[in-house]
C-alpha atoms as a PDB file:
ATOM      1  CA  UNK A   1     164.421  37.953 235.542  1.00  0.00           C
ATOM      2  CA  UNK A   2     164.072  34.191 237.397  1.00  0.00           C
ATOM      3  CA  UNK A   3     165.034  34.430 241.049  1.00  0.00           C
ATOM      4  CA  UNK A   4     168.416  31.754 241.544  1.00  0.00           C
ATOM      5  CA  UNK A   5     165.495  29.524 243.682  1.00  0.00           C
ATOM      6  CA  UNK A   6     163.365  29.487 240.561  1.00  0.00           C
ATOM      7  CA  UNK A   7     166.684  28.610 238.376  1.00  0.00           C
ATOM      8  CA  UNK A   8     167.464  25.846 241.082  1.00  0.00           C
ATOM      9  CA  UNK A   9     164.296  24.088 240.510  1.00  0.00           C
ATOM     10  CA  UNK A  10     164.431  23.746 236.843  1.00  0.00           C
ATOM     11  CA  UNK A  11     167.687  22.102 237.052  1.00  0.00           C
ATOM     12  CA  UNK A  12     166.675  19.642 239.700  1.00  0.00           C
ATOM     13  CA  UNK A  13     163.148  18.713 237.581  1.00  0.00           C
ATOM     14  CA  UNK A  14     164.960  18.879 234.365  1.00  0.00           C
ATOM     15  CA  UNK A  15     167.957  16.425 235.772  1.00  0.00           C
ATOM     16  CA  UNK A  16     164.856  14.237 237.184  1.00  0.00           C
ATOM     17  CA  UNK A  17     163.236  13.482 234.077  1.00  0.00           C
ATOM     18  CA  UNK A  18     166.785  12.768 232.586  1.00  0.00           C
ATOM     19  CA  UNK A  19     167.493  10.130 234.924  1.00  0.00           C
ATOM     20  CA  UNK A  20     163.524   8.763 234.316  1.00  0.00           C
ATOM     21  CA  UNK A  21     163.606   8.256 230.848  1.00  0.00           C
ATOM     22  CA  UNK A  22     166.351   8.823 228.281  1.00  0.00           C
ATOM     23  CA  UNK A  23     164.789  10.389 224.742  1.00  0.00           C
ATOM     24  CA  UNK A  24     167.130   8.434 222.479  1.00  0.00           C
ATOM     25  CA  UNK A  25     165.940   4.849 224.387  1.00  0.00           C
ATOM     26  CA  UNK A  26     162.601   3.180 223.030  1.00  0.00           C
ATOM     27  CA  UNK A  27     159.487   3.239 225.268  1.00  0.00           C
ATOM     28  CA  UNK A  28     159.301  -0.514 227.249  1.00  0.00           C
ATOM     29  CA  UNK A  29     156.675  -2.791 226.115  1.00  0.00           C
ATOM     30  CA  UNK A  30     153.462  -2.447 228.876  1.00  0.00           C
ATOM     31  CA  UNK A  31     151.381  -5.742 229.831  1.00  0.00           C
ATOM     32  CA  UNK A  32     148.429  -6.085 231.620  1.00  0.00           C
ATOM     33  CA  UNK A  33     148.401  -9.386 233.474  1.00  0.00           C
ATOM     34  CA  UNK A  34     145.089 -10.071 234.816  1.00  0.00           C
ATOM     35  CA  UNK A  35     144.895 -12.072 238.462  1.00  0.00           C
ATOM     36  CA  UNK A  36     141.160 -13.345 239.324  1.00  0.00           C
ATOM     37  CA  UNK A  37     139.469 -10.334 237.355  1.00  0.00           C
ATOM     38  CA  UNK A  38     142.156  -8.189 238.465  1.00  0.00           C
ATOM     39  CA  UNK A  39     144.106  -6.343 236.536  1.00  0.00           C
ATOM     40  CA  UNK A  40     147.761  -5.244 236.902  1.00  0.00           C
ATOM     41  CA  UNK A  41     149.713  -2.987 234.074  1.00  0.00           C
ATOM     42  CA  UNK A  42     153.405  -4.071 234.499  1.00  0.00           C
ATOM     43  CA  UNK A  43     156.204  -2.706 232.142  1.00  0.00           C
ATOM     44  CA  UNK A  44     158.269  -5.171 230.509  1.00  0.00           C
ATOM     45  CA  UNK A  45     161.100  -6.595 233.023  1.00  0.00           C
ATOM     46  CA  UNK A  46     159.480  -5.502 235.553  1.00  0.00           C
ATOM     47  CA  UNK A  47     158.214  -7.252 239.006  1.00  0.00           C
ATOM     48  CA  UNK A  48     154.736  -6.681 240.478  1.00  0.00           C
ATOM     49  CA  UNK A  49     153.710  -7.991 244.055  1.00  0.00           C
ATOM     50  CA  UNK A  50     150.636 -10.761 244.462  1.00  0.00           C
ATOM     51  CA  UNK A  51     148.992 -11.713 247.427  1.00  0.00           C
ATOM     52  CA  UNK A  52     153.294 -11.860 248.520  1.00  0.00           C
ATOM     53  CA  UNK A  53     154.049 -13.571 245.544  1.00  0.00           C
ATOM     54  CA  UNK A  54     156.748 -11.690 243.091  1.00  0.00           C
ATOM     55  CA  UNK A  55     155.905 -11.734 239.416  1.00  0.00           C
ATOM     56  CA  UNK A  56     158.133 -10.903 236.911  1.00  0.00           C
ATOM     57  CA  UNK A  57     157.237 -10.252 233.154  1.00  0.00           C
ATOM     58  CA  UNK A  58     159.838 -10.450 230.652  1.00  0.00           C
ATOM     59  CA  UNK A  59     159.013 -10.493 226.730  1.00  0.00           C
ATOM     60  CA  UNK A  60     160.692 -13.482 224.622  1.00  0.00           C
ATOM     61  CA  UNK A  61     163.448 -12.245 222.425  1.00  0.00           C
ATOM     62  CA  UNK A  62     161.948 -14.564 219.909  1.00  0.00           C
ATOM     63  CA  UNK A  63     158.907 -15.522 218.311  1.00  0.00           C
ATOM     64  CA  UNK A  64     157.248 -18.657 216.738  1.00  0.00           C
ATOM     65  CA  UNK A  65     156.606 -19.212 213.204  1.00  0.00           C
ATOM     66  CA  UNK A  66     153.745 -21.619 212.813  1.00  0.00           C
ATOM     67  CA  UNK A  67     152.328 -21.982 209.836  1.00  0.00           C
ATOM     68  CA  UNK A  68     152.423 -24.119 206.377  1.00  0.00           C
ATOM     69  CA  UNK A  69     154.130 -27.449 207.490  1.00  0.00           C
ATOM     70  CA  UNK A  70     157.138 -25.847 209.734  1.00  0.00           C
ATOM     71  CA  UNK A  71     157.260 -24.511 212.956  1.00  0.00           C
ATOM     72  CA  UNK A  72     160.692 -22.803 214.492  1.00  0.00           C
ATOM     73  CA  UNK A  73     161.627 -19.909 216.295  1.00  0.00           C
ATOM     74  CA  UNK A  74     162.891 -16.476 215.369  1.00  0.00           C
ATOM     75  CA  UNK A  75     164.145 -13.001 216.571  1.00  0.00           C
ATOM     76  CA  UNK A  76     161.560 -10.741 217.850  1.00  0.00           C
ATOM     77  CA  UNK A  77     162.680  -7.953 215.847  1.00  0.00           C
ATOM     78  CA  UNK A  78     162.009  -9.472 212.202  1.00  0.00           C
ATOM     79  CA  UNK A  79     158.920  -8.194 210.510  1.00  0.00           C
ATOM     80  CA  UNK A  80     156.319 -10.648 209.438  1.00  0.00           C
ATOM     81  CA  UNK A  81     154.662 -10.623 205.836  1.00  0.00           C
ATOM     82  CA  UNK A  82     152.190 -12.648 204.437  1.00  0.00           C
ATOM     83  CA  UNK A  83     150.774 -12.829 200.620  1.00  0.00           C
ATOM     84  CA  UNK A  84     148.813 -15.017 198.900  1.00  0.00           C
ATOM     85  CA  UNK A  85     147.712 -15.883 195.479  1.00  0.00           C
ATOM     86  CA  UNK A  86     145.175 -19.084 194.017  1.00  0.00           C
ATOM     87  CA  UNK A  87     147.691 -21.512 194.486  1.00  0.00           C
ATOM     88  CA  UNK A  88     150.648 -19.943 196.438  1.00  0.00           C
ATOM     89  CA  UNK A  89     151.433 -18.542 199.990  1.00  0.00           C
ATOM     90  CA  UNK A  90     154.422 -16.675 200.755  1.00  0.00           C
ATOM     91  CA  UNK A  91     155.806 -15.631 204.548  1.00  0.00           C
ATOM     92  CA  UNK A  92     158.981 -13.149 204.605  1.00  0.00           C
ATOM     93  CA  UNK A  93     160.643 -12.518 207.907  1.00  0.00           C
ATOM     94  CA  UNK A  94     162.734 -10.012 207.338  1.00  0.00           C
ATOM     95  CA  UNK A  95     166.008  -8.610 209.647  1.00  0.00           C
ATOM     96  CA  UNK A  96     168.738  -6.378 209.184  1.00  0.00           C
ATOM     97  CA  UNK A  97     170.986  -8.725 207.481  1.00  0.00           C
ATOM     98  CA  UNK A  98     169.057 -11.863 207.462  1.00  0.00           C
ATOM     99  CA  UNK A  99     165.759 -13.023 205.262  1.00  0.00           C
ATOM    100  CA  UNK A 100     163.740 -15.932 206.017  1.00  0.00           C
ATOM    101  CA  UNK A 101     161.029 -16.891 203.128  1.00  0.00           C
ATOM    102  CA  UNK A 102     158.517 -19.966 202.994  1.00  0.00           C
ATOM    103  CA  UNK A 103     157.141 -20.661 200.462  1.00  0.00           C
ATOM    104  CA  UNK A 104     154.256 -23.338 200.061  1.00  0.00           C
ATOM    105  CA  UNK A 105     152.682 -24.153 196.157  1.00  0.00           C
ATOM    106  CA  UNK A 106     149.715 -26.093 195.437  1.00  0.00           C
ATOM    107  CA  UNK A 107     151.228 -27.406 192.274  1.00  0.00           C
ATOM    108  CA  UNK A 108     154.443 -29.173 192.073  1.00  0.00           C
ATOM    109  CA  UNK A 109     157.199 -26.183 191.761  1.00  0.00           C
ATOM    110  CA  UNK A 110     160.904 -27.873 191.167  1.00  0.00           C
ATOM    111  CA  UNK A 111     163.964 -26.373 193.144  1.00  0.00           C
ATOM    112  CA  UNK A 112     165.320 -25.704 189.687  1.00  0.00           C
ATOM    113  CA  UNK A 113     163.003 -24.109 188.102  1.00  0.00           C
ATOM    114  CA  UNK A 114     162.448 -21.552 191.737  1.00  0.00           C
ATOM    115  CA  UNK A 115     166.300 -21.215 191.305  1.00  0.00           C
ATOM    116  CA  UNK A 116     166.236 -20.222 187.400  1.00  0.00           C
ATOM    117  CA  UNK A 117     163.155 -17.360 188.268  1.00  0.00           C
ATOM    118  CA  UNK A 118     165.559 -15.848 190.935  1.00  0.00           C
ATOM    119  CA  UNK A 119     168.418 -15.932 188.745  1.00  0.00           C
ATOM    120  CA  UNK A 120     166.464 -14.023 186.151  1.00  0.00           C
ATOM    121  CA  UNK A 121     165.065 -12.060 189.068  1.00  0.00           C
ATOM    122  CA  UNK A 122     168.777 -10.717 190.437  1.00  0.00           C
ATOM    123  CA  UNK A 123     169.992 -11.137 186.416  1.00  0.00           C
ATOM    124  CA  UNK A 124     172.123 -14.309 185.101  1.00  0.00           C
ATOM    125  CA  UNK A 125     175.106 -11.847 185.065  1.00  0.00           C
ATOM    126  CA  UNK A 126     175.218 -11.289 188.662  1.00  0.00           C
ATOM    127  CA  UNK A 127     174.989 -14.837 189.696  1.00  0.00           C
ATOM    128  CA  UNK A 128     176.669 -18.092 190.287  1.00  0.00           C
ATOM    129  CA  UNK A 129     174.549 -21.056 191.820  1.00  0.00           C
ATOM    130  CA  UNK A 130     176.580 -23.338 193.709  1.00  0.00           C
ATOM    131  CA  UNK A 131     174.656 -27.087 195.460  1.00  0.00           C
ATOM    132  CA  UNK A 132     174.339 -26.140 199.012  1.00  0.00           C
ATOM    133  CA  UNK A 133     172.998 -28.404 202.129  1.00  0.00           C
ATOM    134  CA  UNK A 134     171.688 -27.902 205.501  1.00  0.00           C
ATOM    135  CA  UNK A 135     171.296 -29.567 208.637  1.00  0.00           C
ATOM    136  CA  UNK A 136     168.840 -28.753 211.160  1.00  0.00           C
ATOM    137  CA  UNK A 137     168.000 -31.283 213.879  1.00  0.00           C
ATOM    138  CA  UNK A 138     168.556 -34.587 212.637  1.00  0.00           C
ATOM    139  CA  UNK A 139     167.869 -33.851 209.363  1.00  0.00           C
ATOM    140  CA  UNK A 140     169.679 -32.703 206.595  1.00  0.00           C
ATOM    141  CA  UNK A 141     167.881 -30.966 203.385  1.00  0.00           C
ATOM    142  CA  UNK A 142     169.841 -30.763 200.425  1.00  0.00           C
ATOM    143  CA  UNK A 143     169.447 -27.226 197.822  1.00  0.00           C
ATOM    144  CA  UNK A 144     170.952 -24.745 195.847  1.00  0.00           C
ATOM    145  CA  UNK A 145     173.214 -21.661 197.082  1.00  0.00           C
ATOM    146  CA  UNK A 146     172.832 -18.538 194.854  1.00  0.00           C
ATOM    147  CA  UNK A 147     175.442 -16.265 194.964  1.00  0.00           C
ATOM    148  CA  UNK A 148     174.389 -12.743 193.967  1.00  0.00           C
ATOM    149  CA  UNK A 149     177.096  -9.319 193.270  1.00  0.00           C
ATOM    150  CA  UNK A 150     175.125  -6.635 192.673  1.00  0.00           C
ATOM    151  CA  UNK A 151     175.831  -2.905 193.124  1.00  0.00           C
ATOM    152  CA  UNK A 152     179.105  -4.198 194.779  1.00  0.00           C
ATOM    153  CA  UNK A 153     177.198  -6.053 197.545  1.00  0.00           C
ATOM    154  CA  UNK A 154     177.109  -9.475 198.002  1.00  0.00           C
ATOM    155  CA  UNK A 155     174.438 -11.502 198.671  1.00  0.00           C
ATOM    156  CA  UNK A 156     173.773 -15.135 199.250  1.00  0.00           C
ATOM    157  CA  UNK A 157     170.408 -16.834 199.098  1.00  0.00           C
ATOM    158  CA  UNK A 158     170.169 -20.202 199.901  1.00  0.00           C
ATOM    159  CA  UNK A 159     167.182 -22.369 199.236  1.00  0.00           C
ATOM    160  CA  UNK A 160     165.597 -25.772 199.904  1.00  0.00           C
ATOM    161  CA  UNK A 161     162.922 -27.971 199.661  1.00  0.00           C
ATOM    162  CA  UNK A 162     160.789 -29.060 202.701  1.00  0.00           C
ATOM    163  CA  UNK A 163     159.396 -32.875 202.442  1.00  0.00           C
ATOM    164  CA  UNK A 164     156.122 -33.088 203.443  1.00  0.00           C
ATOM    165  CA  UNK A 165     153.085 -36.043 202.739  1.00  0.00           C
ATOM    166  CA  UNK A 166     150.595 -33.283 202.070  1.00  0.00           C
ATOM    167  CA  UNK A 167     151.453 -33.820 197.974  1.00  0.00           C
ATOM    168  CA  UNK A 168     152.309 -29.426 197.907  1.00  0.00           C
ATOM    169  CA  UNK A 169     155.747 -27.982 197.600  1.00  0.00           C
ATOM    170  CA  UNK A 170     157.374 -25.977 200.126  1.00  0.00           C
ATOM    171  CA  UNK A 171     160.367 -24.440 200.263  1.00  0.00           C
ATOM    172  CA  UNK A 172     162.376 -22.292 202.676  1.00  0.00           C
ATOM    173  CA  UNK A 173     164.941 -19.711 201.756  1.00  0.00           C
ATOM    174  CA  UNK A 174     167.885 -18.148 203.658  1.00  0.00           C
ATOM    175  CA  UNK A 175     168.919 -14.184 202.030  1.00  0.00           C
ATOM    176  CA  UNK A 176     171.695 -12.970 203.797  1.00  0.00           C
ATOM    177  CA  UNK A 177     173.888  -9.862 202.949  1.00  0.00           C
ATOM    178  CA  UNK A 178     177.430 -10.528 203.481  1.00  0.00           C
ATOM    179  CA  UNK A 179     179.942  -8.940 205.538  1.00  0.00           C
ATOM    180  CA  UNK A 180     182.713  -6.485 203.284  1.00  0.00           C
ATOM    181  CA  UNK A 181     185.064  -9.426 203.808  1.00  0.00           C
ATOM    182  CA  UNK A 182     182.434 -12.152 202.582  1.00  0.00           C
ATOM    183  CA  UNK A 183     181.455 -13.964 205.765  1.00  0.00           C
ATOM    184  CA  UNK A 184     178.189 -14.468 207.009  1.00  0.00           C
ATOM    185  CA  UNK A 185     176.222 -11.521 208.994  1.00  0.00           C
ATOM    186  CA  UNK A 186     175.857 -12.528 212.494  1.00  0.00           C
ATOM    187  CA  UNK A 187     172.737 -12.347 212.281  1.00  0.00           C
ATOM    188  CA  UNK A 188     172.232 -14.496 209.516  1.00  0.00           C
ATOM    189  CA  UNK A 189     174.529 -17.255 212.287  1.00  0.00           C
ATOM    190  CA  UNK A 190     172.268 -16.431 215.025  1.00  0.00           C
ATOM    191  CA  UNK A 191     169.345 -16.842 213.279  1.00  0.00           C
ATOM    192  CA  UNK A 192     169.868 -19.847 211.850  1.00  0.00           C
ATOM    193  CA  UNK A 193     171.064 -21.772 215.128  1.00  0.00           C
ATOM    194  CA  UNK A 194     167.434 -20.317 216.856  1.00  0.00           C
ATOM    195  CA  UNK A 195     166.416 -22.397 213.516  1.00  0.00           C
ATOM    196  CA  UNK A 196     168.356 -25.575 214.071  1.00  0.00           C
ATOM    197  CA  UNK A 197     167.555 -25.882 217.697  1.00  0.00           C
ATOM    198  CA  UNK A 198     163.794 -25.147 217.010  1.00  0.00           C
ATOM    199  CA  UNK A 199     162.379 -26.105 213.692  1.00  0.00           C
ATOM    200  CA  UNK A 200     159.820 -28.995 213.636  1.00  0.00           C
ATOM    201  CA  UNK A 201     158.380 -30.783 210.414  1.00  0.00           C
ATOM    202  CA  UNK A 202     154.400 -31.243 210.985  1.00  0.00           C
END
């Protein structure tokens, strides 16, 4: 039988690690910042002393795409694919709500003809492609809007063609799944304003 004392002190260690680390909260990212060959593991948010000098790491809620002809910034939580076949690279960035695709041909690839593949792709039944354009910067790029129902979800993927002087196609595309009253995800309106106020033509 545990003695009250011994009772005591499992409640106060077990109401200590409670108030240390919650179980349903994910781990914080750890850095090690290195300071004249000396290093320092700081968690993420955290604020480490220096020779008197305060440092504070904090991770970027965003991160950079880079590659192809485009560079603009992104949420930190989409995940990053990359395949490749002879003459055609493909990056997904892919959120909740919200898809980001690049695409970047060798050959010369019309928007129309990328539009008719996806319409076979999601089925000519389920789709209605509408003229659609964007403005990001200064610039506005003119596409096509494809408007998916399928399964009683609806979908919208938008896509456009990137002018470059490098004589290759590239095209970005914009999948978002639709709120139950039609309206964009916020995610899908967040994402694309990190876009606008980021995205640079190489």
């Amino acid at each position: 039988m545990y003695q009250p004392s011994t009772i005591l002190i499992c409640l106060l260690i077990s109401q200590l690690l409670f108030t240390q680390k919650k179980e349903n909260e994910e781990p914080l990212i750890t850095f090690t910042l290195e300071v004249n060959g000396e290093k320092h593991n700081i968690k993420d948010g955290q604020s480490l002393l220096i020779n008197g000098n305060k440092i504070k790491v904090k991770s970027s809620n965003v991160k950079t795409f880079d590659f192809g002809s485009l560079t603009f910034d992104y949420p930190r939580h989409f995940a990053f694919e990359f395949t490749k076949e002879d003459e055609f690279k493909n990056w997904t960035l892919d959120g909740n709500s919200f898809v980001i695709t690049y695409f970047k041909y060798e050959l010369d690839v019309s928007l129309e003809a990328f539009v008719s593949e996806m319409v076979q792709l999601f089925k000519e039944e389920n789709c209605e492609v509408v003229d659609k354009e964007i403005k990001f910067g200064d610039s506005t790029y003119f596409g096509k809007r494809i408007l998916i129902s399928l399964f009683g979800e609806k979908l919208t993927y938008d896509i456009y063609e990137i002018e470059t002087d490098d004589l290759q196609t590239h095209l970005i595309g914009f999948q978002d799944s639709k709120n139950d009253d039609g309206s964009d995800s916020k995610e899908g309106i967040n994402t694309i304003r990190l876009i606008d106020e980021s995205i640079k033509i190489k």
